[in-house]
N, C-alpha and C. Protein backbone atom coordinates (compact mmCIF):
# COMPACT_ATOMS: atom_id res chain seq x y z
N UNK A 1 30.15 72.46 10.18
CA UNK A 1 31.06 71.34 10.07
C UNK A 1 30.26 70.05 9.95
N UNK A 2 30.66 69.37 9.16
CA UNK A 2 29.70 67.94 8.83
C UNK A 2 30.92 66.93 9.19
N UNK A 3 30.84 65.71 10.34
CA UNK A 3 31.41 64.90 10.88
C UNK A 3 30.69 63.55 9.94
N UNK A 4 32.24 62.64 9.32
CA UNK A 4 31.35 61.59 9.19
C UNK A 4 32.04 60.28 9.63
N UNK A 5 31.15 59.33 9.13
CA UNK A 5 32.33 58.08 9.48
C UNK A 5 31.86 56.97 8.86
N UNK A 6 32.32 55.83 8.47
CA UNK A 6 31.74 54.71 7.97
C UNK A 6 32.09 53.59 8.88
N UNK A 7 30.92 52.60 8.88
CA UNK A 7 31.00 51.30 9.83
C UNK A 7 30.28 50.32 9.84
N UNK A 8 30.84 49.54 9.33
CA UNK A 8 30.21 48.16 8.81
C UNK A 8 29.50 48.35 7.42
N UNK A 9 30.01 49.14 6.51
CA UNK A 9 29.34 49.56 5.02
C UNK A 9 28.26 50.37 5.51
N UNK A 10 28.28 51.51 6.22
CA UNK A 10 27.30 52.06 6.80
C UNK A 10 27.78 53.59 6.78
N UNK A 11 27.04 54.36 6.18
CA UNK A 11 27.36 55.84 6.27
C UNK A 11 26.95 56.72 7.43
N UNK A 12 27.76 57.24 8.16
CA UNK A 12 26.45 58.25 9.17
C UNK A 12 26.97 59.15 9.37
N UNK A 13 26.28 60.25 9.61
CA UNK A 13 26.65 61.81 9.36
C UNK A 13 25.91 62.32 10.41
N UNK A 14 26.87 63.83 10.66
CA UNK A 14 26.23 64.29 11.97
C UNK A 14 26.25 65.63 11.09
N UNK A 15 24.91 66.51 11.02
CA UNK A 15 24.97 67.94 10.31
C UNK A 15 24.38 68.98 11.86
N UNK A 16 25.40 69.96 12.15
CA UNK A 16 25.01 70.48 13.43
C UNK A 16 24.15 71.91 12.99
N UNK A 17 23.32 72.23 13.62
CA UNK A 17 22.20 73.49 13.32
C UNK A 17 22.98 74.52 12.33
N UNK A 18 24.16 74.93 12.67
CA UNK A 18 24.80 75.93 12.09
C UNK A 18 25.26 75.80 10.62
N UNK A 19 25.15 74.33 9.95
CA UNK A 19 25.29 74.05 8.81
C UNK A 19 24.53 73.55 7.85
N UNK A 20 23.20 73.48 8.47
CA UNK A 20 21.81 73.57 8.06
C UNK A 20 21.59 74.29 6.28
N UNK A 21 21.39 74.10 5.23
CA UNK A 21 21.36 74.70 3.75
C UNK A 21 19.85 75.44 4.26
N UNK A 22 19.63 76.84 4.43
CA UNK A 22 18.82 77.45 4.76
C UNK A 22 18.31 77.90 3.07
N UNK A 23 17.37 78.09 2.50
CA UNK A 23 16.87 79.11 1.55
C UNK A 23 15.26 79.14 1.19
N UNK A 24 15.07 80.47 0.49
CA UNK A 24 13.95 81.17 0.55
C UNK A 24 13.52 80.81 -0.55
N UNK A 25 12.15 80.34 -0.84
CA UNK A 25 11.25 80.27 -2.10
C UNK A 25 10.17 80.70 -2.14
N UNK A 26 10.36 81.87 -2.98
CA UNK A 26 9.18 82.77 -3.67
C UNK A 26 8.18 81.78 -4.37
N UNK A 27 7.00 82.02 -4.27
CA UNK A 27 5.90 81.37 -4.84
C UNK A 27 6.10 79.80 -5.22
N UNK A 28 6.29 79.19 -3.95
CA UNK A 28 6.84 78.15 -3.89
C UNK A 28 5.62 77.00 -5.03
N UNK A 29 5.83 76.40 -5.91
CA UNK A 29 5.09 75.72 -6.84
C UNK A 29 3.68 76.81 -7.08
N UNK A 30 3.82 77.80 -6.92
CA UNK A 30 2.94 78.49 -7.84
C UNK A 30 2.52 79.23 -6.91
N UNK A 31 2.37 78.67 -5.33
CA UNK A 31 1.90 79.59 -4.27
C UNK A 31 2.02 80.94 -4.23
N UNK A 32 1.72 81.41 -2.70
CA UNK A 32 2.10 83.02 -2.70
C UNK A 32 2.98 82.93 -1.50
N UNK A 33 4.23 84.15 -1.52
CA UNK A 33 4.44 84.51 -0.53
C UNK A 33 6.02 83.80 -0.66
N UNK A 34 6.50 83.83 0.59
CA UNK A 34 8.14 83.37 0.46
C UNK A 34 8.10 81.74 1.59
N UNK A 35 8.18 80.86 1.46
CA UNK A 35 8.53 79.85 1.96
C UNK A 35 9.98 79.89 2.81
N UNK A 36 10.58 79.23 3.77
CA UNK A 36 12.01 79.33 4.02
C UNK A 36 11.84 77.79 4.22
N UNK A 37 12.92 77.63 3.38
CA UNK A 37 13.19 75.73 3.90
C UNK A 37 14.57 74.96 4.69
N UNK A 38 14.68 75.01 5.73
CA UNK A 38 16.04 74.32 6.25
C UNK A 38 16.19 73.04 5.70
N UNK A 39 17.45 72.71 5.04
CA UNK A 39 17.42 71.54 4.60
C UNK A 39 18.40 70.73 5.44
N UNK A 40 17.73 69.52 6.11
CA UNK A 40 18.69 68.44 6.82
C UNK A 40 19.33 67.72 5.85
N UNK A 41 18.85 67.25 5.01
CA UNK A 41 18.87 66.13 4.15
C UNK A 41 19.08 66.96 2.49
N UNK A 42 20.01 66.95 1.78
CA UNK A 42 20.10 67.20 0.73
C UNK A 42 20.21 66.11 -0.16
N UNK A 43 19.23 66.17 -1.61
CA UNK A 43 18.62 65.17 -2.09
C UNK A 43 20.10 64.24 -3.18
N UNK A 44 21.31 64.90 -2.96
CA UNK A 44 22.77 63.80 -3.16
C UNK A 44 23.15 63.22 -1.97
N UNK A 45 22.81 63.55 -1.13
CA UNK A 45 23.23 62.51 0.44
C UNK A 45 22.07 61.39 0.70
N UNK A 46 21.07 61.11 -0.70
CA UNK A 46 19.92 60.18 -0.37
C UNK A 46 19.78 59.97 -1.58
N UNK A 47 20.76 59.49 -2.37
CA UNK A 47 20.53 59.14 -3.90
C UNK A 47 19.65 58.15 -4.14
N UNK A 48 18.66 58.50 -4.99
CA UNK A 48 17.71 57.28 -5.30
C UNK A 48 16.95 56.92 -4.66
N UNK A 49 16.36 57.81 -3.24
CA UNK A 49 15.78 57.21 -2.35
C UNK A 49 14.67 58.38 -1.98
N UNK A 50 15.09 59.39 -1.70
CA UNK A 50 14.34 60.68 -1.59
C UNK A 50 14.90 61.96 -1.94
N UNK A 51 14.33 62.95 -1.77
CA UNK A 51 15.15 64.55 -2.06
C UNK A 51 14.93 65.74 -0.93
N UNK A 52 14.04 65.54 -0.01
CA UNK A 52 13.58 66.55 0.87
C UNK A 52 13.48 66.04 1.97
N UNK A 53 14.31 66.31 3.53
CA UNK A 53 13.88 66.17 5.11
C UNK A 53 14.55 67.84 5.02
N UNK A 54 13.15 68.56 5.27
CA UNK A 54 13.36 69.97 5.42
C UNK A 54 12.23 70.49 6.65
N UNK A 55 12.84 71.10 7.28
CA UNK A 55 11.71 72.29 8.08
C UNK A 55 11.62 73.36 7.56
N UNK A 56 9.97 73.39 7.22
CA UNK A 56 9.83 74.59 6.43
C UNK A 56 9.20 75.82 7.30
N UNK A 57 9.13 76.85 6.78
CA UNK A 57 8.42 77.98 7.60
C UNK A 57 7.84 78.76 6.65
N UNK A 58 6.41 78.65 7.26
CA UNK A 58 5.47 79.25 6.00
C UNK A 58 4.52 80.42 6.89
N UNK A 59 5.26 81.63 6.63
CA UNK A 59 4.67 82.83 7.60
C UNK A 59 3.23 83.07 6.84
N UNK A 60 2.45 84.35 7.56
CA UNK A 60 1.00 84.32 7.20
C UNK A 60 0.89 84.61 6.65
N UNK A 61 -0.68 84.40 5.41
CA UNK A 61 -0.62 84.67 4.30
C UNK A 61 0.02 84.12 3.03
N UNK A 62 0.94 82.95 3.31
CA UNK A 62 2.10 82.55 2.32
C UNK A 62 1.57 80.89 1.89
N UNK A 63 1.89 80.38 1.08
CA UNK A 63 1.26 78.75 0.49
C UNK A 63 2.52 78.40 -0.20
N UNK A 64 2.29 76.90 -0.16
CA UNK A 64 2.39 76.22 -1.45
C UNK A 64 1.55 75.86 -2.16
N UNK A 65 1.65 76.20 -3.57
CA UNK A 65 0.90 76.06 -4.33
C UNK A 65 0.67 74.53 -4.39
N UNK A 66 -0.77 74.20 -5.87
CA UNK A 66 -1.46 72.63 -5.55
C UNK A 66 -0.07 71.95 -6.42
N UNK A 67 0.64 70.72 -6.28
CA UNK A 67 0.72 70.25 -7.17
C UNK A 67 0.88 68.88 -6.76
N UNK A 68 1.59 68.02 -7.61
CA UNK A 68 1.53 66.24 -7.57
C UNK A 68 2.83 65.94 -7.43
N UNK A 69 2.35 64.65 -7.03
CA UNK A 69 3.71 63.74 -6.30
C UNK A 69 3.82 62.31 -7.49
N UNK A 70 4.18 62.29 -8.59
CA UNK A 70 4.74 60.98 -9.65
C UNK A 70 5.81 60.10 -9.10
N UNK A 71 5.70 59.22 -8.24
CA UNK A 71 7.34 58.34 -8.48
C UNK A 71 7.08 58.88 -6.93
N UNK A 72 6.87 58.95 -6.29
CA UNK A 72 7.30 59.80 -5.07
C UNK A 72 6.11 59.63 -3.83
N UNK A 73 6.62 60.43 -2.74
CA UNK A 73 5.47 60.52 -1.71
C UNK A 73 6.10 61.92 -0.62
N UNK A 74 4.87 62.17 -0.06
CA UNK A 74 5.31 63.31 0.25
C UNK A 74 4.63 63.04 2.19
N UNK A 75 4.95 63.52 3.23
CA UNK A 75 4.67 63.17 4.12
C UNK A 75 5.36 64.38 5.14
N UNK A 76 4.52 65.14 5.67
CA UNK A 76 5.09 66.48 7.44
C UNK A 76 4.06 66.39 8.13
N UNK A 77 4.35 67.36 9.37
CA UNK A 77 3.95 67.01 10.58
C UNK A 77 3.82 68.38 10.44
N UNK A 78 2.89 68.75 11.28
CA UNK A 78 2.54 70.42 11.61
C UNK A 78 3.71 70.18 12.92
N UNK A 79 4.47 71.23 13.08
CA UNK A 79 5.27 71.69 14.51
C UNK A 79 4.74 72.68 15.30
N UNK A 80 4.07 73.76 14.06
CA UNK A 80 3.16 74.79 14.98
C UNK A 80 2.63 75.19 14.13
N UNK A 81 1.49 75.74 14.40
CA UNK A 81 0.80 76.59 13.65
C UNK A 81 -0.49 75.64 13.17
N UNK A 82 -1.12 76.68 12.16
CA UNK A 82 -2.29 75.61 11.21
C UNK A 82 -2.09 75.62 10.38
N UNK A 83 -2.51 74.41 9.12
CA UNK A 83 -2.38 74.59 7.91
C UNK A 83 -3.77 73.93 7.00
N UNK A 84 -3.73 74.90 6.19
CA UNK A 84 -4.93 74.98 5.80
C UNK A 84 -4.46 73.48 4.19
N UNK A 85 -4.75 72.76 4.29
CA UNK A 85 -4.60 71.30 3.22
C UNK A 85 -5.37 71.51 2.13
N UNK A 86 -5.22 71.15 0.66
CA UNK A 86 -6.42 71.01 -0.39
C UNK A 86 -5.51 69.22 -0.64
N UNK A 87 -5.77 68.69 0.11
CA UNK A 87 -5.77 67.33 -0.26
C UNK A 87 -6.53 66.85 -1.46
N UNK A 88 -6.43 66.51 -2.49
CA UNK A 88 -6.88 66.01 -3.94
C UNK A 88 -8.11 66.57 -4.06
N UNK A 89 -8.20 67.72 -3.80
CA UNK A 89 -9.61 68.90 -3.85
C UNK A 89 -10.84 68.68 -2.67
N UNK A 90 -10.06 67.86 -1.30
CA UNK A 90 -10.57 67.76 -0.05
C UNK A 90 -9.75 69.01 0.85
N UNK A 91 -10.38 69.87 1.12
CA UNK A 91 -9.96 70.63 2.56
C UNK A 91 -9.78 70.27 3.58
N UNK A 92 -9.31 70.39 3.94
CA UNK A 92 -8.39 70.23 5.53
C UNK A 92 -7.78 70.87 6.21
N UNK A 93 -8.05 70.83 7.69
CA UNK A 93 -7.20 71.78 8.14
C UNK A 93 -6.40 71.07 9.20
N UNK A 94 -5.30 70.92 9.56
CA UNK A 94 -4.37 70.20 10.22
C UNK A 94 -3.59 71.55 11.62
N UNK A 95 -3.57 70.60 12.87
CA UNK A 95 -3.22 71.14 13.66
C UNK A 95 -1.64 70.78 13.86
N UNK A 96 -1.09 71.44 15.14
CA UNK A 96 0.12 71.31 15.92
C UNK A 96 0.11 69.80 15.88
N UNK A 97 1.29 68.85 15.73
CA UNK A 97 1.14 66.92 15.72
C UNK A 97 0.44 66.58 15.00
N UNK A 98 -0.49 66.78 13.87
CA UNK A 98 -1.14 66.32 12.58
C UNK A 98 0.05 66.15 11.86
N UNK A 99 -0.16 64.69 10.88
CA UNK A 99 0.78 64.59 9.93
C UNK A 99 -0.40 64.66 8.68
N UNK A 100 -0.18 65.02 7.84
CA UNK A 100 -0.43 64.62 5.99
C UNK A 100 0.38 63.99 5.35
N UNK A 101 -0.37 63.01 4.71
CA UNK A 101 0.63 62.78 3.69
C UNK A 101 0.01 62.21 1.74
N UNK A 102 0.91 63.11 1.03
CA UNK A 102 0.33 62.96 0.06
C UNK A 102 1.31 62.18 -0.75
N UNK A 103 0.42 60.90 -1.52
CA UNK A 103 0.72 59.77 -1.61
C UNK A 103 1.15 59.47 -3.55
N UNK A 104 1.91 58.63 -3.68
CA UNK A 104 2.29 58.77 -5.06
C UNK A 104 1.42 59.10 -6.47
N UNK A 105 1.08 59.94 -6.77
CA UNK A 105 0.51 60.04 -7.87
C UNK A 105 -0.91 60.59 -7.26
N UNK A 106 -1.01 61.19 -6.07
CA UNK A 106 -2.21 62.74 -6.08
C UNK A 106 -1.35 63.73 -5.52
N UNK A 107 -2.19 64.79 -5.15
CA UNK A 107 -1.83 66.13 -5.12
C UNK A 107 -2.37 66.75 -4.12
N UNK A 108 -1.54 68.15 -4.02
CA UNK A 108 -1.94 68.93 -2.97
C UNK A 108 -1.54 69.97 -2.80
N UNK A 109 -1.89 70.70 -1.52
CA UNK A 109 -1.24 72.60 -1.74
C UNK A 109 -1.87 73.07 -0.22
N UNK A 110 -0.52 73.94 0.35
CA UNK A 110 -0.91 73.92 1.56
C UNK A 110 -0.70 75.17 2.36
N UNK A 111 -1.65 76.22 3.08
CA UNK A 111 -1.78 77.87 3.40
C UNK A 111 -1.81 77.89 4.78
N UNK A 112 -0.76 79.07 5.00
CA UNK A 112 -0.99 79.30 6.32
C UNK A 112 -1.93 80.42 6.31
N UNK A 113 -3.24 80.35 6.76
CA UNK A 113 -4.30 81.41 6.85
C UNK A 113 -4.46 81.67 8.53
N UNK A 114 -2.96 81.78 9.56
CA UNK A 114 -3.51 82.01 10.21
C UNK A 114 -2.69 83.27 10.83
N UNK A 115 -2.62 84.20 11.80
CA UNK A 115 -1.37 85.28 11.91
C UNK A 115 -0.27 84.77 12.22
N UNK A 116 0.03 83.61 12.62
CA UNK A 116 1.37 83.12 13.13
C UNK A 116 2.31 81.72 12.24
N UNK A 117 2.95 81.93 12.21
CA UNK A 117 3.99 81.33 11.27
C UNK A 117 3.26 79.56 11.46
N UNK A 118 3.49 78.90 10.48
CA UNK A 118 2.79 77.49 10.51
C UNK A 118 4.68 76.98 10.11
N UNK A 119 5.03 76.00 11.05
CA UNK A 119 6.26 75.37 10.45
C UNK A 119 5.78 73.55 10.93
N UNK A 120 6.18 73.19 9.63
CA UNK A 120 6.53 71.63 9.41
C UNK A 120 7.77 71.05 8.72
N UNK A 121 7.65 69.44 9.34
CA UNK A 121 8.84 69.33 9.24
C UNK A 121 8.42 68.02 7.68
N UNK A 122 9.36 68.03 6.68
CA UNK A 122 9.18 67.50 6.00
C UNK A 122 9.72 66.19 5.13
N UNK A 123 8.72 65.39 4.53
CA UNK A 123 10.06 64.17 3.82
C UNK A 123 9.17 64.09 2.71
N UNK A 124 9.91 63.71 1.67
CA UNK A 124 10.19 63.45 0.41
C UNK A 124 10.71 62.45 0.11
N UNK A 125 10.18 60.92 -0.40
CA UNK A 125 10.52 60.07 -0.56
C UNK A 125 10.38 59.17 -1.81
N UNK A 126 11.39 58.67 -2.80
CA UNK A 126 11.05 57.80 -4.02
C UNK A 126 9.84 56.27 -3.21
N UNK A 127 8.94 56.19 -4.47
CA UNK A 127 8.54 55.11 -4.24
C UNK A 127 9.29 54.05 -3.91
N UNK A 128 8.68 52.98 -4.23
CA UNK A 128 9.37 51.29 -4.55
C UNK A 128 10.19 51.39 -5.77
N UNK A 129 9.19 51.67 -6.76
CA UNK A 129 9.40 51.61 -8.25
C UNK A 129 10.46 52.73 -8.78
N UNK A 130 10.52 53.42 -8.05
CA UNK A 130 11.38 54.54 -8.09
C UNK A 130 13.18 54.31 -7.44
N UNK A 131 13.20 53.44 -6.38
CA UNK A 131 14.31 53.41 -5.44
C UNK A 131 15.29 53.22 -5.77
């Protein structure tokens, strides 16, 4: 059930766990393995502004593949796990409370190489020039 209300030209929405847009992506941008992404934020409830506040879950063995951010920015937080980063062909490895963030116009791609599920939480945001 999605509760809303408007106030003072102001939209606000309450989305409760159980209505969460859950789905699975196979070789997510080229990666391996199945991604699961909860989506808080679906990218028509943030027109023009961003497309992704998702918690993702990236079990072992599984990636996103490298790619780029045009018009955009990309920015998560490790919640658990490790994740192995190719920040613009810099390695990295990011712990539990590490954020990354990859910035308009480079790239990146990101592996859980470790036995236990790596989940972050994620945003997706239009630039300036973009908004």
């Amino acid at each position: 059930m999605i509760t809303d209300a408007t106030e003072g030209g102001l939209f606000f929405m309450v989305r409760r766990k159980a209505d969460i847009r859950i789905r699975t992506v196979e070789n997510a941008q080229g990666g391996e393995g199945k991604v699961t992404f909860e989506d808080w934020l679906l990218p028509q409830e943030a027109p023009g502004h961003g497309r992704v506040f998702s918690r993702l879950v990236i079990p072992p063995g599984a990636s996103i593949g490298y790619h780029g951010h045009n018009g955009e920015f990309e920015a998560y937080v490790v919640l658990s796990g490790e994740a192995f980063v190719d920040d613009n062909g810099e390695e990295v490895v990011l712990h539990e409370g590490d954020m990354h963030m990859c910035k308009d116009g480079d790239g990146h791609s990101t592996k859980n190489a470790s036995d236990q599920d790596l989940v972050l939480m994620a945003l997706i945001m239009n630039t300036l020039e973009n908004g």
